[in-house]
PDB file of N, CA and C in Angstrom:
ATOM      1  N   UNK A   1       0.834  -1.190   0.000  1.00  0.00           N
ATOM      2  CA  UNK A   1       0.000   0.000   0.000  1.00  0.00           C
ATOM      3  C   UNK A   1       0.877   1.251   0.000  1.00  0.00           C
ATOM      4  N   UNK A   2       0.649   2.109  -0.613  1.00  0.00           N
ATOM      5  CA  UNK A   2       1.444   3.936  -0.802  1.00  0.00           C
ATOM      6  C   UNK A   2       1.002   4.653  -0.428  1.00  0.00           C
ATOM      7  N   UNK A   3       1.245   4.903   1.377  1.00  0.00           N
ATOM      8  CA  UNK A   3       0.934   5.734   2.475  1.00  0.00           C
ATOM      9  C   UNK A   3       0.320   7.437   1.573  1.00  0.00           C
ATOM     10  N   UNK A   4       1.478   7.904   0.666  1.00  0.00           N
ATOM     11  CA  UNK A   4       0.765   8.824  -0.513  1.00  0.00           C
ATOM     12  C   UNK A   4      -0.485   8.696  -0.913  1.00  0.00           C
ATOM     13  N   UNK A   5      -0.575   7.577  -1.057  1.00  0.00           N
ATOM     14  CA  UNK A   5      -2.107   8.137  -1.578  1.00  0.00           C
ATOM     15  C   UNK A   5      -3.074   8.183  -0.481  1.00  0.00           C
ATOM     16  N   UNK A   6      -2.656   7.534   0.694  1.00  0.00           N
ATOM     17  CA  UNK A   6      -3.741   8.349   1.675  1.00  0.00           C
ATOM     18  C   UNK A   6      -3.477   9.829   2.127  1.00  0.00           C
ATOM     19  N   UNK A   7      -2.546  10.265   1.895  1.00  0.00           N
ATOM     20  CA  UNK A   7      -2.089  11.509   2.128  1.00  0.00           C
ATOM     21  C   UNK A   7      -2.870  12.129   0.932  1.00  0.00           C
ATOM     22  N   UNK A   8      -2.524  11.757  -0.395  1.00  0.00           N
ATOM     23  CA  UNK A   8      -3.385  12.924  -1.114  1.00  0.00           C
ATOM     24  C   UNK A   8      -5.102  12.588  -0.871  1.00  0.00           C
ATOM     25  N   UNK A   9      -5.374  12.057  -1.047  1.00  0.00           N
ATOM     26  CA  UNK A   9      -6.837  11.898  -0.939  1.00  0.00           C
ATOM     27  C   UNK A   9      -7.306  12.723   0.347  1.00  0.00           C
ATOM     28  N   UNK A  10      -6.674  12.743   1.198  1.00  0.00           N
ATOM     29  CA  UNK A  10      -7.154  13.266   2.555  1.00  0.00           C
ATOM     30  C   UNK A  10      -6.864  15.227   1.733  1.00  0.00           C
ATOM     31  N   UNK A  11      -5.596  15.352   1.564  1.00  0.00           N
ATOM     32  CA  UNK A  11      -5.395  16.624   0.816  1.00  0.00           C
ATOM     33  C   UNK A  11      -6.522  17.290  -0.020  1.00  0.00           C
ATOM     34  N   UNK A  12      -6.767  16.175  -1.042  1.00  0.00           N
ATOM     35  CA  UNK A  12      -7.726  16.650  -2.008  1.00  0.00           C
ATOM     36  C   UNK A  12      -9.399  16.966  -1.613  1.00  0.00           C
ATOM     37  N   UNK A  13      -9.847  15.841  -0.851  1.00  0.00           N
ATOM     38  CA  UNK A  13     -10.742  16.388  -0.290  1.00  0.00           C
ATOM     39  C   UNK A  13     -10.845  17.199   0.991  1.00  0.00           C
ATOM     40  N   UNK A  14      -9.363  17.270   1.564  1.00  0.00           N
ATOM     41  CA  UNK A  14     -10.345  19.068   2.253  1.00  0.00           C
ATOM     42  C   UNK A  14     -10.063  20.586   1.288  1.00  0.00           C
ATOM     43  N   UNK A  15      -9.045  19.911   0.240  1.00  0.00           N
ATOM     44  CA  UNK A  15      -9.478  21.223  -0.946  1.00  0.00           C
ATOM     45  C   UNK A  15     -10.203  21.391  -1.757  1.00  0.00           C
ATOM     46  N   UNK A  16     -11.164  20.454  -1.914  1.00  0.00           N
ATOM     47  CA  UNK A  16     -12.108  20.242  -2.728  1.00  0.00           C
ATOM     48  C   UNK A  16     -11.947  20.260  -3.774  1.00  0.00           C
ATOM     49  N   UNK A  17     -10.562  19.307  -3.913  1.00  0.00           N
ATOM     50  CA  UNK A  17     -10.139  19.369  -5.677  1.00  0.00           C
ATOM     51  C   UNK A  17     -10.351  17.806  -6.237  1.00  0.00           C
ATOM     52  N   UNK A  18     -11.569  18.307  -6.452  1.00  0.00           N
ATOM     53  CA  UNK A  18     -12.415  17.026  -6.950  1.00  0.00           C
ATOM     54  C   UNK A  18     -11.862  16.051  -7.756  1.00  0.00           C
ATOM     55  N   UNK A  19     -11.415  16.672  -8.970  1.00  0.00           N
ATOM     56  CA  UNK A  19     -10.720  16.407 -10.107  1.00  0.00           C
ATOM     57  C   UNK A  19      -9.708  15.492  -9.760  1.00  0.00           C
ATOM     58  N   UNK A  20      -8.620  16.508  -9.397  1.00  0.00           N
ATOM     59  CA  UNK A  20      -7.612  15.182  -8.593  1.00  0.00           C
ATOM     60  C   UNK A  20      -7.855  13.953  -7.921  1.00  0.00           C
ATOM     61  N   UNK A  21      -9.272  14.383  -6.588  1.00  0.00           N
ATOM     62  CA  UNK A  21      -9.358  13.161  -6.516  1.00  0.00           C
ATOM     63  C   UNK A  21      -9.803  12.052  -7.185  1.00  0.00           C
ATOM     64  N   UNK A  22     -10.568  12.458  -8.519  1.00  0.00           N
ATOM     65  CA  UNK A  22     -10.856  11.391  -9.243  1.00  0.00           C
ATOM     66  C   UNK A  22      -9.737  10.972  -9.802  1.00  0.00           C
ATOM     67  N   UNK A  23      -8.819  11.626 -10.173  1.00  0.00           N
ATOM     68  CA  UNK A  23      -7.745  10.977 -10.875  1.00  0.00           C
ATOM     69  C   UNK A  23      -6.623  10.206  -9.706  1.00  0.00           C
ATOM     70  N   UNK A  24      -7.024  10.129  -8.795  1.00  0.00           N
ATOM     71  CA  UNK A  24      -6.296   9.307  -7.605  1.00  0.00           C
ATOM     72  C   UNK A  24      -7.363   8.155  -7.326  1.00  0.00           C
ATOM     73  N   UNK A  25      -8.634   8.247  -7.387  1.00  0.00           N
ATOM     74  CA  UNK A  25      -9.453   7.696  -7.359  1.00  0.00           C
ATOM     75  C   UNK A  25      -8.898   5.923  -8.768  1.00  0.00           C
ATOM     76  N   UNK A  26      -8.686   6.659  -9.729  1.00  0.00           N
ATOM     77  CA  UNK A  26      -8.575   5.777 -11.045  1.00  0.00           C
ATOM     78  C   UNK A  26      -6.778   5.329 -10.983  1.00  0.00           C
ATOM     79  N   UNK A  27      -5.588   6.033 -10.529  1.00  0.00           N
ATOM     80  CA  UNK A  27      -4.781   5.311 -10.259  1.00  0.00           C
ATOM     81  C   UNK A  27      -4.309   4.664  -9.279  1.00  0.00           C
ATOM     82  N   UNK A  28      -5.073   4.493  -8.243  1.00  0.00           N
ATOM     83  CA  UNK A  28      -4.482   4.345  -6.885  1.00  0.00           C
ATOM     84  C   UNK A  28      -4.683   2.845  -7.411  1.00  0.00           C
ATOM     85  N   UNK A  29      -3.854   1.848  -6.406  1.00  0.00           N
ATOM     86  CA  UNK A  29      -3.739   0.629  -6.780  1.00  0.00           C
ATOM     87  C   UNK A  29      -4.792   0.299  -5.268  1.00  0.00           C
ATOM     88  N   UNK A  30      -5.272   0.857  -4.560  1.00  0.00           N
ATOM     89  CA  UNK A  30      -5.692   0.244  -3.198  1.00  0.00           C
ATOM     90  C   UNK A  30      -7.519   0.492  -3.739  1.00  0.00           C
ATOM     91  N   UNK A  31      -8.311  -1.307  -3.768  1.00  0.00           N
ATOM     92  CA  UNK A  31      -9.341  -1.184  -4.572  1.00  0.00           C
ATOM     93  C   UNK A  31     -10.687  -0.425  -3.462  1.00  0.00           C
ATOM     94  N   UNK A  32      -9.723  -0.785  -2.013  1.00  0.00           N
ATOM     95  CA  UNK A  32     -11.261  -0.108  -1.511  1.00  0.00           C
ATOM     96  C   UNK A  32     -10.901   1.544  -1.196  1.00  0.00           C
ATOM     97  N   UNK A  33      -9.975   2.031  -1.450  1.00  0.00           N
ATOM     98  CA  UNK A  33      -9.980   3.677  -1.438  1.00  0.00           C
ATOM     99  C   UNK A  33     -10.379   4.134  -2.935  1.00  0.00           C
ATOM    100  N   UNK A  34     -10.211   3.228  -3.786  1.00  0.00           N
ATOM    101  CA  UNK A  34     -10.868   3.525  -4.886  1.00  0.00           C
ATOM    102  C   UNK A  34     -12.008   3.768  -4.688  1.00  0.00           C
ATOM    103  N   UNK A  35     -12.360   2.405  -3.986  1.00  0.00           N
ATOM    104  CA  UNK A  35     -14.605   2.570  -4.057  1.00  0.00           C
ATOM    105  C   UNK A  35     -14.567   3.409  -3.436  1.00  0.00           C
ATOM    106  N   UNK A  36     -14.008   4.336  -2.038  1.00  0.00           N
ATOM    107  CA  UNK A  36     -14.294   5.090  -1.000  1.00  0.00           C
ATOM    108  C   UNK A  36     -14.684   6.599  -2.175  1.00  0.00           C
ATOM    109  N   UNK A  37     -13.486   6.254  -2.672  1.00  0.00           N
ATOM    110  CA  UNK A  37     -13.385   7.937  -3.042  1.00  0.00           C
ATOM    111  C   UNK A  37     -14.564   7.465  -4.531  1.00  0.00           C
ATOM    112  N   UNK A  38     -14.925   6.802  -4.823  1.00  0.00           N
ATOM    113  CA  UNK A  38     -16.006   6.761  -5.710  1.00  0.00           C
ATOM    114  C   UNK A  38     -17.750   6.968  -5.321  1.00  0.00           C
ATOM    115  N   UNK A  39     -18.210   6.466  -3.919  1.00  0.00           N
ATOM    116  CA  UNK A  39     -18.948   6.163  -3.331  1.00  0.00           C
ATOM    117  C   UNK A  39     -19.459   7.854  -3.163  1.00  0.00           C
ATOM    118  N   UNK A  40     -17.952   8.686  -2.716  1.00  0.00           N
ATOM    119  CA  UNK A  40     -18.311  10.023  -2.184  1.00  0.00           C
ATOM    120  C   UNK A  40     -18.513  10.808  -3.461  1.00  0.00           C
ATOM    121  N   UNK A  41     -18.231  10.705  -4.421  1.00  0.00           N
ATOM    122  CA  UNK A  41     -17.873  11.439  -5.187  1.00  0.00           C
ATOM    123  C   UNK A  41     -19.302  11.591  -5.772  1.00  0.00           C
ATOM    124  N   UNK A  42     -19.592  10.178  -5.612  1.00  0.00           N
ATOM    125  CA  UNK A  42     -21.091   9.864  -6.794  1.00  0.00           C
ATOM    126  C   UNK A  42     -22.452  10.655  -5.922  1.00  0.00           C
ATOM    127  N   UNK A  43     -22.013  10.115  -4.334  1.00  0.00           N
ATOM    128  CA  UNK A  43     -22.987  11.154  -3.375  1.00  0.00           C
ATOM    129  C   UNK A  43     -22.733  12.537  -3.786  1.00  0.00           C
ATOM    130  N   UNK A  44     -21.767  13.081  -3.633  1.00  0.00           N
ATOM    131  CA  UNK A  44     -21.492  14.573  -3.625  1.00  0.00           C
ATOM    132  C   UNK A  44     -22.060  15.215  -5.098  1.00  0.00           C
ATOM    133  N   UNK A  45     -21.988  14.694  -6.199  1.00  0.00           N
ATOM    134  CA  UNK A  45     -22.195  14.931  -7.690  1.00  0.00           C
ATOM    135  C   UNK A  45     -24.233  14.796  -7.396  1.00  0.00           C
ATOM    136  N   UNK A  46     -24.835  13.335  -7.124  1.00  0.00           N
ATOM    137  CA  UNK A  46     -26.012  13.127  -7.292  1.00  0.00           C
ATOM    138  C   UNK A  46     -26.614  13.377  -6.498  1.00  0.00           C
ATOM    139  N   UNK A  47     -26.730  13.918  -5.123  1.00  0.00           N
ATOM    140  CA  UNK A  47     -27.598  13.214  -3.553  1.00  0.00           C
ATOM    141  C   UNK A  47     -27.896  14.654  -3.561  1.00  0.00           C
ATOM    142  N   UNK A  48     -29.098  14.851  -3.334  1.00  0.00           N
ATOM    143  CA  UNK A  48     -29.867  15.870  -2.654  1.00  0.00           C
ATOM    144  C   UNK A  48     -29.580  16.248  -1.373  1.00  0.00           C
ATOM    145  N   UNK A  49     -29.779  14.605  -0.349  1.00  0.00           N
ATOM    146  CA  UNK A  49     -29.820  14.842   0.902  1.00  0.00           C
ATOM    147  C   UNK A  49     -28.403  15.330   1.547  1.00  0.00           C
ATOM    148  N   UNK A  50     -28.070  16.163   2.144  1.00  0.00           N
ATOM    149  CA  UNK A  50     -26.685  15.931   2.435  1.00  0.00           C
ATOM    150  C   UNK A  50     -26.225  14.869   3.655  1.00  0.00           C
ATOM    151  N   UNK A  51     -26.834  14.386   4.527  1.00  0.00           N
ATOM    152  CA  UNK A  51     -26.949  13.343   5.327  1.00  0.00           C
ATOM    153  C   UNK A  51     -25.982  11.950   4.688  1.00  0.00           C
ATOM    154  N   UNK A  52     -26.263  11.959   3.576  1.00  0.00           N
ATOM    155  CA  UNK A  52     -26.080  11.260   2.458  1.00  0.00           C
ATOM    156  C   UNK A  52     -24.510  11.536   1.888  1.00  0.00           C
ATOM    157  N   UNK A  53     -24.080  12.635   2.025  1.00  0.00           N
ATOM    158  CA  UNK A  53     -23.105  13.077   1.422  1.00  0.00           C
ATOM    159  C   UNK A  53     -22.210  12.898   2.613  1.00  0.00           C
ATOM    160  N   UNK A  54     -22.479  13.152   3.686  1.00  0.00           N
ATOM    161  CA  UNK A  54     -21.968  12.953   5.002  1.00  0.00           C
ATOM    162  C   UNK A  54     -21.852  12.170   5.420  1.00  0.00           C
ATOM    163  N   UNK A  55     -22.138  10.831   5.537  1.00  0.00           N
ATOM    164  CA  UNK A  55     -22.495   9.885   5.198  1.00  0.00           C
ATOM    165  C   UNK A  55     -20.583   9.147   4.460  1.00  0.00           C
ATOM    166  N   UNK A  56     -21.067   9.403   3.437  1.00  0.00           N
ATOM    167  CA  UNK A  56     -19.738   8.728   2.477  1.00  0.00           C
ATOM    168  C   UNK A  56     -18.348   9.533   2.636  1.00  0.00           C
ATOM    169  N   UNK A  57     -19.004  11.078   3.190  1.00  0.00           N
ATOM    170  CA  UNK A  57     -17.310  11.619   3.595  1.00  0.00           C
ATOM    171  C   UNK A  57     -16.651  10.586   4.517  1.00  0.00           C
ATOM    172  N   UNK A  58     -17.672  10.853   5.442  1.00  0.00           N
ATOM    173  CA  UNK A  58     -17.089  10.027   6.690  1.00  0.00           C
ATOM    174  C   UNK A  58     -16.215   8.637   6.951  1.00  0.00           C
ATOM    175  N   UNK A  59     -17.173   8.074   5.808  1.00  0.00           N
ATOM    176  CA  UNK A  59     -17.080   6.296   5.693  1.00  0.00           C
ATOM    177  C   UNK A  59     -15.152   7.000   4.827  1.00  0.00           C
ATOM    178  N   UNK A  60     -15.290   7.702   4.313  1.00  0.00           N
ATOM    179  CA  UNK A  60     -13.834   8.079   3.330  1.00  0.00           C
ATOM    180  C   UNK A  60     -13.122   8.101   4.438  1.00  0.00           C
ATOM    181  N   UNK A  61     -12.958   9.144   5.478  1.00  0.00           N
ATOM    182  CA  UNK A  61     -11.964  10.000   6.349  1.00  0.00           C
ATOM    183  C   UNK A  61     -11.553   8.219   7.437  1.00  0.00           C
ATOM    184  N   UNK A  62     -12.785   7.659   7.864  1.00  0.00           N
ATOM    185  CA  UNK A  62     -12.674   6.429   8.279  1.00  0.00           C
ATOM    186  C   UNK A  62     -11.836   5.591   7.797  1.00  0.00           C
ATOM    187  N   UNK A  63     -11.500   5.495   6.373  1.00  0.00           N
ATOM    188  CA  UNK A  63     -10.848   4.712   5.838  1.00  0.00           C
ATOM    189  C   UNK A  63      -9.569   4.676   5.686  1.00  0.00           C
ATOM    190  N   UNK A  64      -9.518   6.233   5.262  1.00  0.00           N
ATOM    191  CA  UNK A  64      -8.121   7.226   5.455  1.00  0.00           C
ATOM    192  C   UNK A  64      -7.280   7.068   6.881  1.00  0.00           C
ATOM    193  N   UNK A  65      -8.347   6.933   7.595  1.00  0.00           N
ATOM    194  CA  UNK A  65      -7.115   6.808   9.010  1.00  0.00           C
ATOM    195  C   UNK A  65      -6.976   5.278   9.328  1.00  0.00           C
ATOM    196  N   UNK A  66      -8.010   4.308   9.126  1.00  0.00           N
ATOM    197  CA  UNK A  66      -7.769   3.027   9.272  1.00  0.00           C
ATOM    198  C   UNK A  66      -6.262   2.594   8.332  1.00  0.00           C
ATOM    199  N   UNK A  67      -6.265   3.000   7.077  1.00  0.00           N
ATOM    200  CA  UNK A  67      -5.341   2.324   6.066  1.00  0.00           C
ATOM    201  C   UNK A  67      -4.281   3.037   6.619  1.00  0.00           C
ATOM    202  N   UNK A  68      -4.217   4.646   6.639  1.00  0.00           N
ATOM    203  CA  UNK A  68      -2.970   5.338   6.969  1.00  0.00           C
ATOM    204  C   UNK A  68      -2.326   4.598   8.560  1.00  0.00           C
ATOM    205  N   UNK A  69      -3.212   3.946   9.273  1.00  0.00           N
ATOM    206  CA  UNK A  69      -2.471   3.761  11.122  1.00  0.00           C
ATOM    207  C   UNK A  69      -2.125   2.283  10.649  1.00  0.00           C
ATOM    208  N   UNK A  70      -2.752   1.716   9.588  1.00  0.00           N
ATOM    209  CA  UNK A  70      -1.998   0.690   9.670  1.00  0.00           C
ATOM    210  C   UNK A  70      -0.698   0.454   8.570  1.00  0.00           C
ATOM    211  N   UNK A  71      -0.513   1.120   7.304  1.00  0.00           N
ATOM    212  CA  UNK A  71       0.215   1.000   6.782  1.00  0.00           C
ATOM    213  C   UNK A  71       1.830   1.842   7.643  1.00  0.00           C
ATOM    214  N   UNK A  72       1.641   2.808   8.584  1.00  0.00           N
ATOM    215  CA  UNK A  72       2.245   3.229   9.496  1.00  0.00           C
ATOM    216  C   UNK A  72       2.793   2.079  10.969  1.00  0.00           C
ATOM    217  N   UNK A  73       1.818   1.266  10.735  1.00  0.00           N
ATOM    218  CA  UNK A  73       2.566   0.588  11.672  1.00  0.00           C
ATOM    219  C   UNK A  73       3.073  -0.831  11.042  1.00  0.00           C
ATOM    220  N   UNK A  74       2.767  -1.089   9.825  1.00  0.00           N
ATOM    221  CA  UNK A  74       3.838  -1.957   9.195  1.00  0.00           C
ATOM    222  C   UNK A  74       5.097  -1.582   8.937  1.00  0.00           C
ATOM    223  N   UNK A  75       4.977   0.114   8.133  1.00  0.00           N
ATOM    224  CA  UNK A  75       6.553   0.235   8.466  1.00  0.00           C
ATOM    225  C   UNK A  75       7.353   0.373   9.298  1.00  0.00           C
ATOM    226  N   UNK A  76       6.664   0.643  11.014  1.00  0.00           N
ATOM    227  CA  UNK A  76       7.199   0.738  11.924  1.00  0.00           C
ATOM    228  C   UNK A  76       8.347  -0.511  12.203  1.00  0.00           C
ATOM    229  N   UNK A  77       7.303  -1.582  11.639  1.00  0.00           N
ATOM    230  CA  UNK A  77       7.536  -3.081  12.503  1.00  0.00           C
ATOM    231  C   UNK A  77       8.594  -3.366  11.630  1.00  0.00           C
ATOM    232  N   UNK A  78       8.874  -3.125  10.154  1.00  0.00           N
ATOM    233  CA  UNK A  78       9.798  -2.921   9.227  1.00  0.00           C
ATOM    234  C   UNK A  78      10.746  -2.547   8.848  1.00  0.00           C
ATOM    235  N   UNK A  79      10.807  -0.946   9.464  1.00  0.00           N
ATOM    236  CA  UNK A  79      11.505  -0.408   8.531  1.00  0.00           C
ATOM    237  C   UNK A  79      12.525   0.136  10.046  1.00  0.00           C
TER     238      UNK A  79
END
């Protein structure tokens, strides 16, 4: 996993540079930050409700720190 790309994704969406994140979205090799950042993207673009949109940030930022504390503590144990 490439601790980077949880770093940009976390970047991109608090700048709201959508764009990028889709294009991190389509190269990232990690398939469930793919769906994450797809899930939000498709809320944020289609959903009325924002509950909804809030919703999939969250489940994102969740993911972001789950993958980032653990790919951090493999290299700990590693490197």
């Amino acid at each position: 996993m490439n601790i980077t790309d949880y770093d940009r994704a976390l970047y991109y969406t608090h700048q709201s540079e959508w764009d990028n994140l889709l294009i991190l979205m389509v190269r990232t090799k990690d398939h469930f930050l793919s769906k994450k950042i797809e899930h939000f993207l498709h809320a944020y673009q289609f959903e009325h409700d924002y509950t909804i949109i809030q919703n999939k940030l969250y489940a994102l930022f969740r993911y972001l720190d789950h993958a980032a504390s653990v790919t951090t503590n493999d290299i700990s144990m590693f490197g």
